[in-house]
Protein backbone atom coordinates (compact mmCIF):
# COMPACT_ATOMS: atom_id res chain seq x y z
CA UNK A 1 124.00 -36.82 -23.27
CA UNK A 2 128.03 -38.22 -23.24
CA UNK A 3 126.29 -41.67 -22.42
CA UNK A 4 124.50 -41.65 -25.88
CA UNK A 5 127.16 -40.25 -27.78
CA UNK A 6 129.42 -42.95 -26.70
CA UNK A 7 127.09 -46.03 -27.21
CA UNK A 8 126.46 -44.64 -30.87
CA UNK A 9 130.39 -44.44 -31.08
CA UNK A 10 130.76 -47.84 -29.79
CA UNK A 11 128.59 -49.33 -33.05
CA UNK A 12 131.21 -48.41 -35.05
CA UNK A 13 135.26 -49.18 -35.00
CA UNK A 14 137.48 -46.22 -34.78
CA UNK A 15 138.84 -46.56 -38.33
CA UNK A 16 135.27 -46.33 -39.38
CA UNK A 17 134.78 -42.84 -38.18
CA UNK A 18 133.35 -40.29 -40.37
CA UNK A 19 134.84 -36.60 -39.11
CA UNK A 20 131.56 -36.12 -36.96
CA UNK A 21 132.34 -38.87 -35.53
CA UNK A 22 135.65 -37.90 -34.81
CA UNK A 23 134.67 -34.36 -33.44
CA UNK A 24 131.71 -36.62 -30.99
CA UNK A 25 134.85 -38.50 -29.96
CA UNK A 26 136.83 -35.28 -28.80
CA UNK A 27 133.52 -34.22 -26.93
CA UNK A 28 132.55 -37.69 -25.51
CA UNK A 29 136.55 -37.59 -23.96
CA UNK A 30 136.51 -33.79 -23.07
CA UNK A 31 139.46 -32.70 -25.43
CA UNK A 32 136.99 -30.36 -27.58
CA UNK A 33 136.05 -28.41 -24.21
CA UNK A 34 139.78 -28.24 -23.73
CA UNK A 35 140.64 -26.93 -26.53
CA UNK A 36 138.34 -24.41 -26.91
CA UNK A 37 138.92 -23.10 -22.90
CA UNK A 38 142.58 -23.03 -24.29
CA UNK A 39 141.89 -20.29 -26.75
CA UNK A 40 139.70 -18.47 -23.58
CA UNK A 41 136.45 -19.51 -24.73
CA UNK A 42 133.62 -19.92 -21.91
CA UNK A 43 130.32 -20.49 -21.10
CA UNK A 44 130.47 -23.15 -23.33
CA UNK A 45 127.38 -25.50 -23.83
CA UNK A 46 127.12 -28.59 -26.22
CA UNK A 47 124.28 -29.89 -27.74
CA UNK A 48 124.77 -33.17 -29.37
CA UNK A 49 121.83 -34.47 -32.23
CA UNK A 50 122.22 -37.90 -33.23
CA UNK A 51 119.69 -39.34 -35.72
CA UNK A 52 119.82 -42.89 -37.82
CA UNK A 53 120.00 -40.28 -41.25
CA UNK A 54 122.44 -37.50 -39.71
CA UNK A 55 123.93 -36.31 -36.64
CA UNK A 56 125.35 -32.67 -35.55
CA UNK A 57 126.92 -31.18 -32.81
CA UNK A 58 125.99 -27.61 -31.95
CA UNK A 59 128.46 -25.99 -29.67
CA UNK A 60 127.44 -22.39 -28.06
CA UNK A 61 130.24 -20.41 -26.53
């Protein structure tokens, strides 16, 4: 699921993120998993939803 987050994040420029877009970003890279282990989350499971009219991220920890 990464693969298709980043090729809809490579359409657009990075100053041309919206904040989902930003938040896809941190997921695509990693960082959002990080940061949420860092405050001793787990089991943590992502579920990424992109769609031409709107996208969401679901996150389950």
């Amino acid at each position: 699921m990464t693969q298709k987050v980043l090729k809809y994040l490579s359409k657009k420029e990075r100053y041309e993120y919206n904040n989902l877009d930003k938040i896809l970003s941190y997921y695509a890279n990693g960082e959002f998993e990080k940061f949420l282990k860092f405050y001793e989350a787990s089991d943590i499971k992502f579920y990424p939803n992109l769609k031409r009219k709107g996208s969401s991220l679901t996150v389950d920890f």
